[in-house]
Protein backbone atom coordinates (compact mmCIF):
# COMPACT_ATOMS: atom_id res chain seq x y z
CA UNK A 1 -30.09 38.21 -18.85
CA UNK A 2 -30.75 35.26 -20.82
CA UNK A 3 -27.06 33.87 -20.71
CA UNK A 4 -26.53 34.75 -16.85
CA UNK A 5 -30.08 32.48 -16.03
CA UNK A 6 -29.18 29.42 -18.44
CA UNK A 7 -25.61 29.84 -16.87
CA UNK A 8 -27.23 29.36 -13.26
CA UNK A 9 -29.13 26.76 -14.37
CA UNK A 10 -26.46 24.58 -16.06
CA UNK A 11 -23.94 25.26 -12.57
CA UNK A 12 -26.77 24.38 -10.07
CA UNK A 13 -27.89 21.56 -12.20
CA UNK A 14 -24.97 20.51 -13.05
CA UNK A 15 -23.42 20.42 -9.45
CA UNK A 16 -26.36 18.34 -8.29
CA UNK A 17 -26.37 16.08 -10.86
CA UNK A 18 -22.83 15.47 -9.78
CA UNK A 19 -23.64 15.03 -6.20
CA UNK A 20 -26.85 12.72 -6.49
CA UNK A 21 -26.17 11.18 -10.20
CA UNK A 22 -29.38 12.73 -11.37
CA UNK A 23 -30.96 15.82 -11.07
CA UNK A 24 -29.92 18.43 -14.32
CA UNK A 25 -33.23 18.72 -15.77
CA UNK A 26 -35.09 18.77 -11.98
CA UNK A 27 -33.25 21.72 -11.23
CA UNK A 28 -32.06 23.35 -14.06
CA UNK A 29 -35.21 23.70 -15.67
CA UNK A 30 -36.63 26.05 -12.51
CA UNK A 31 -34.35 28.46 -14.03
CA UNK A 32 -34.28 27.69 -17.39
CA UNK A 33 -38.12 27.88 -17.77
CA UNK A 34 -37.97 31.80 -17.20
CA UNK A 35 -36.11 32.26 -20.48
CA UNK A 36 -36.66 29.44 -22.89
CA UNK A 37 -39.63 27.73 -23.92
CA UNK A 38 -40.40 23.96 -22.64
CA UNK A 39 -39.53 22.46 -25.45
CA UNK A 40 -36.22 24.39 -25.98
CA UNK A 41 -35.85 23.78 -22.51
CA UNK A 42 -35.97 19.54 -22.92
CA UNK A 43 -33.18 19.67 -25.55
CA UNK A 44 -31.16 21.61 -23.62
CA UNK A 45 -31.53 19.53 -20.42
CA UNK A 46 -30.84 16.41 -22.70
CA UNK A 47 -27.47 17.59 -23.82
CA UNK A 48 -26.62 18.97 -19.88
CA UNK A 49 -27.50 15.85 -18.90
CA UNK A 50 -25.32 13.85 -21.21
CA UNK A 51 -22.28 15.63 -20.88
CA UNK A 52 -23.06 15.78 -16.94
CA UNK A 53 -23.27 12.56 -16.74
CA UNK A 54 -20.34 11.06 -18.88
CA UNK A 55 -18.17 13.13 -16.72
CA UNK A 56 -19.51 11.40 -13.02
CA UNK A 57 -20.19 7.87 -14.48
CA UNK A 58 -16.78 6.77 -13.40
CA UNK A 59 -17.23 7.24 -10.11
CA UNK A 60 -19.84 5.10 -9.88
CA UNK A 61 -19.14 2.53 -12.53
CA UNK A 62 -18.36 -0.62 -9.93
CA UNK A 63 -21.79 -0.01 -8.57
CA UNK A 64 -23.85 -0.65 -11.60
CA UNK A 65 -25.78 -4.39 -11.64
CA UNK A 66 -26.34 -4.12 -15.32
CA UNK A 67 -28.89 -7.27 -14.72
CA UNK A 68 -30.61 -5.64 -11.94
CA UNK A 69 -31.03 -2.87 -14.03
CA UNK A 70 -32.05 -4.35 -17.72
CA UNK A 71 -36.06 -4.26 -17.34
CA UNK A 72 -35.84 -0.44 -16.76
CA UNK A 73 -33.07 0.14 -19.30
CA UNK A 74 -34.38 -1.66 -22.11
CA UNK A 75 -38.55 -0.25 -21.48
CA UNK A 76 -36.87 3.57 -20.47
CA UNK A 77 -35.66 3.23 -24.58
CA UNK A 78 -39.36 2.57 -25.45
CA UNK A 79 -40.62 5.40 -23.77
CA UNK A 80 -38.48 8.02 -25.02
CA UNK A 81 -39.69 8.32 -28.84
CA UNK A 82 -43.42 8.97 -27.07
CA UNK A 83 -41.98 11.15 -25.07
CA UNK A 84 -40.31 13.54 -28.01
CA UNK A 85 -43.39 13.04 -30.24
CA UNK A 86 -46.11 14.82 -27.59
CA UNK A 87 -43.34 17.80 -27.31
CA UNK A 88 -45.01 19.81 -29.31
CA UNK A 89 -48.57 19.49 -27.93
CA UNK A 90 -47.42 20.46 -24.38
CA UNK A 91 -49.30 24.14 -23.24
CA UNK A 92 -45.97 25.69 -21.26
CA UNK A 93 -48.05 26.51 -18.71
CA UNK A 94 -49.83 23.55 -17.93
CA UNK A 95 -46.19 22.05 -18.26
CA UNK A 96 -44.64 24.40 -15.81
CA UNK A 97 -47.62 23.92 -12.89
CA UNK A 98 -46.95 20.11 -13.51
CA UNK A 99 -43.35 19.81 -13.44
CA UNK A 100 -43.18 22.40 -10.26
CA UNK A 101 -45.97 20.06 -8.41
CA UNK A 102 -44.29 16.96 -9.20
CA UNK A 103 -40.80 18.45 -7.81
CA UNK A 104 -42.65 19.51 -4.75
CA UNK A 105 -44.48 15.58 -4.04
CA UNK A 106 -41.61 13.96 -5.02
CA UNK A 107 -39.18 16.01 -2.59
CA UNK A 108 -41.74 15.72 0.07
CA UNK A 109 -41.99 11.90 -0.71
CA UNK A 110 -38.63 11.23 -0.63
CA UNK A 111 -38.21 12.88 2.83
CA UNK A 112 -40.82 11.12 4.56
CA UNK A 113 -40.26 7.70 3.49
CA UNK A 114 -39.08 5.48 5.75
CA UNK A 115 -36.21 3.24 3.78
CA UNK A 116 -36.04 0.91 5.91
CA UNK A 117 -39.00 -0.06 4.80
CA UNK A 118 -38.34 -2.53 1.41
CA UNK A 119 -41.29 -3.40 -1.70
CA UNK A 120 -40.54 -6.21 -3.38
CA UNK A 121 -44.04 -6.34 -5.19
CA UNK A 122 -44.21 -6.16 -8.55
CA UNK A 123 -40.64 -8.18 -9.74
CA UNK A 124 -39.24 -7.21 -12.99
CA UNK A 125 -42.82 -6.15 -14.74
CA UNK A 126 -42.56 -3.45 -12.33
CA UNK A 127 -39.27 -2.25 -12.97
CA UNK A 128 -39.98 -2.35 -16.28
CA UNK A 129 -42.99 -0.17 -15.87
CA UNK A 130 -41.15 2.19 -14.17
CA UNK A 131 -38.71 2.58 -17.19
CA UNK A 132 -41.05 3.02 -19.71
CA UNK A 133 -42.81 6.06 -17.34
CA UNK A 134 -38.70 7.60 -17.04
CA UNK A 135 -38.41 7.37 -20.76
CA UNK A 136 -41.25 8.89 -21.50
CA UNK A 137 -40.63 11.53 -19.29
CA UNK A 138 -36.68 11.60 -20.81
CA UNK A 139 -38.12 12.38 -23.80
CA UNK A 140 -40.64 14.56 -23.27
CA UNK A 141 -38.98 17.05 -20.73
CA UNK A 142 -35.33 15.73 -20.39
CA UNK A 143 -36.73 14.50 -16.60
CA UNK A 144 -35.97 10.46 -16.67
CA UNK A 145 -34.35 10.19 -13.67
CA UNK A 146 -37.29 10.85 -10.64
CA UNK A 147 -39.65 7.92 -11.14
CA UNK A 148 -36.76 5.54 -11.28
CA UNK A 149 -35.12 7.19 -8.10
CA UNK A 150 -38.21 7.10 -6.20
CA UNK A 151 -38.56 3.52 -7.33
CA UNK A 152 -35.08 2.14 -6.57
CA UNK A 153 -35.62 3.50 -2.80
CA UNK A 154 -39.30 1.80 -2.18
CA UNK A 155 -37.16 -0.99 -3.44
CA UNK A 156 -34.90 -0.52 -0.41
CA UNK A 157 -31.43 -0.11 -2.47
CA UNK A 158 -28.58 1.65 -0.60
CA UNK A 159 -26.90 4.62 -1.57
CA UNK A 160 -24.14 3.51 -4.10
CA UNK A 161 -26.69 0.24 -5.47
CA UNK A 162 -29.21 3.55 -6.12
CA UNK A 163 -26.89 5.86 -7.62
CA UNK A 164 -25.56 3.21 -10.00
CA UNK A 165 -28.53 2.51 -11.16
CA UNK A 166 -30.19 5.87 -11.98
CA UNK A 167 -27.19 7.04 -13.09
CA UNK A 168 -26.30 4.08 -16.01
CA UNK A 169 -30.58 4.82 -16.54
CA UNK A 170 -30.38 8.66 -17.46
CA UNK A 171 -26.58 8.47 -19.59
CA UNK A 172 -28.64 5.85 -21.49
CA UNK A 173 -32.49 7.40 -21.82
CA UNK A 174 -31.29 10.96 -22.12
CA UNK A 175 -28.73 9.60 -24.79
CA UNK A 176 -31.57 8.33 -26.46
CA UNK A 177 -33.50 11.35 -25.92
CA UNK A 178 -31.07 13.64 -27.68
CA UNK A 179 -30.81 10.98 -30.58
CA UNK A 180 -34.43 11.64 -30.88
CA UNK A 181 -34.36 15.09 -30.60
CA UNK A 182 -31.55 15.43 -33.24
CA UNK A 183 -33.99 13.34 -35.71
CA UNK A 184 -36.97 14.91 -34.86
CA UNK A 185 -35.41 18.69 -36.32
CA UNK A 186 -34.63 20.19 -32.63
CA UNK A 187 -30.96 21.18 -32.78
CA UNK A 188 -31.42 24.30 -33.92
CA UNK A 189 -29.15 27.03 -33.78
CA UNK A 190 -30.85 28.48 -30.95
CA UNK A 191 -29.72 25.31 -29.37
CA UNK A 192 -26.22 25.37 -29.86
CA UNK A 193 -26.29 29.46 -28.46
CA UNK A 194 -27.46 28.01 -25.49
CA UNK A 195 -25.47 24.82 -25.40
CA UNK A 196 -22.72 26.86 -25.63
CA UNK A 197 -23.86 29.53 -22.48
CA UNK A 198 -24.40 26.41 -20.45
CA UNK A 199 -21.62 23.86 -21.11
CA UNK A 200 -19.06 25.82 -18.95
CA UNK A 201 -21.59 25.50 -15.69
CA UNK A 202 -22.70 22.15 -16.00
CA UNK A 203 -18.79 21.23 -16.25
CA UNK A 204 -17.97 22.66 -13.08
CA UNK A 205 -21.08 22.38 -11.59
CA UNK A 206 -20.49 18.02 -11.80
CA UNK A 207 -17.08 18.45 -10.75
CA UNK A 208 -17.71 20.00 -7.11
CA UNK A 209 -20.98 17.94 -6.68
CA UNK A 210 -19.02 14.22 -7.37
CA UNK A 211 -16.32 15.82 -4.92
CA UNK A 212 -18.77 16.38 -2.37
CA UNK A 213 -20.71 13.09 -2.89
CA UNK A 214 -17.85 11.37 -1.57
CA UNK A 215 -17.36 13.48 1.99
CA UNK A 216 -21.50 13.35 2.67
CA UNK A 217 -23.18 10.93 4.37
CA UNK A 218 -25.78 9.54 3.36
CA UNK A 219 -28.26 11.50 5.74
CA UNK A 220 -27.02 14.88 4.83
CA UNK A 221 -26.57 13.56 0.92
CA UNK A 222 -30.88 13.07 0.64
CA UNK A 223 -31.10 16.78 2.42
CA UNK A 224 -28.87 18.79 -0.10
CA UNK A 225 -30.44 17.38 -2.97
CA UNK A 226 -34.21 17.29 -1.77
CA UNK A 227 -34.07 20.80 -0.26
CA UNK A 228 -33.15 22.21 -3.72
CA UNK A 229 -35.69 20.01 -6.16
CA UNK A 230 -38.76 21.34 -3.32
CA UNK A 231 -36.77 25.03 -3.98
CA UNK A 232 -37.22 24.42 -7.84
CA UNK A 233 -40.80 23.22 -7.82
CA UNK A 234 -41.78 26.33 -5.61
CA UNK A 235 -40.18 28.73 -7.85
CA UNK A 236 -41.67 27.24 -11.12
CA UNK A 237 -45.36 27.06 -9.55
CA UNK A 238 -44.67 31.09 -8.12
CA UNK A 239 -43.71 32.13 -11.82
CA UNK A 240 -47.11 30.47 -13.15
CA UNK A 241 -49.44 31.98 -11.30
């Protein structure tokens, strides 16, 4: 049972991680929450992530504005060692209510904004806040790529400008996350089971979603992924009540 739901997990995650450039831990973890505890569960996302991500990045490489990007890059580092130190003090169910009403407000957030709408308050302090917050959360549950997402589109980025940039952001916080993790005792054996149940699915899983990323538009491209993190959150609040 254990191997078919981390299995799931890693394809589904994996495929839209693929697709949007983010996204393992978001919706791997709905699944992956049923048989592994959080903690567990944020290493294992880390790794998916990684590995997820190294295999898309080329797609996407020309649209990366590594200056754009530095304030978020270089706080998103700072954040993840808080992150991995308060991963042991995290009750797994007050972790799995959060995480599942976060999915739900930031799905529903990211379907009613209006992007034509553009903020430019805040400058670089604010990008760099935003960083910090997705490290933090990169280390703590393998999740570092929703505040910057929701971020880059109040910002008014398009498609390829967004996907660039959350995509160089999580191969480079959930790098450093796993660092982290290795350092702070967490590859365990256990770990590598799982790594190894999982791998095979989040493989594939990128592979169709960066094919389809390049037929979608950009309409259809927000539905896919959005419809499946609200799916997520919903399951992971129904399983903690």
């Amino acid at each position: 049972m254990t191997a078919l739901v981390v299995a799931a997990g890693a394809l589904t995650g994996g495929f839209v991680s693929g697709l949007a450039g983010f996204g393992t831990g978001l919706i791997a973890l709905g699944f992956w929450l049923h048989v592994v505890d959080p903690p567990t569960a944020a290493t294992l996302v880390a790794i998916c992530s990684v590995v997820s991500q190294v295999q898309s990045i080329g797609t996407i490489w020309h649209a990366i504005d590594w200056r754009r990007s530095a304030p978020m890059l270089l706080a998103g580092l700072l954040g993840v060692p808080i992150g991995t130190y308060l991963l042991d003090d995290l009750p797994a169910r007050t972790f799995r209510i959060g995480l599942g009403l976060f999915l739900l407000g930031f799905s529903a957030f990211m379907l009613l904004w209006r992007r034509e709408h553009r903020m430019s308050w805040g400058g670089r302090p604010a990008d760099a806040a935003v960083g910090l917050a997705g490290g933090l959360m990169g280390g703590l549950t393998g999740l570092s790529g929703p505040l910057p997402t929701v971020w880059a589109t109040l910002r008014g980025w398009d498609k390829h400008a967004r996907r660039g940039m959350f995509q160089a952001f999580n191969l480079l916080i959930l790098g450093a996350a796993l660092a982290w993790h290795a350092a702070a005792g967490l590859l365990t054996a256990e770990i590598g089971r799982l790594t190894l149940m999982a791998l095979p699915g989040t493989l594939a899983g990128s592979w169709l979603g960066v094919r389809l990323y390049r037929r979608l538009s950009t309409h259809h491209f927000h539905r896919v992924v959005l419809g499946l993190l609200g799916l997520s959150g919903l399951i992971i609040l129904w399983s903690s009540v």
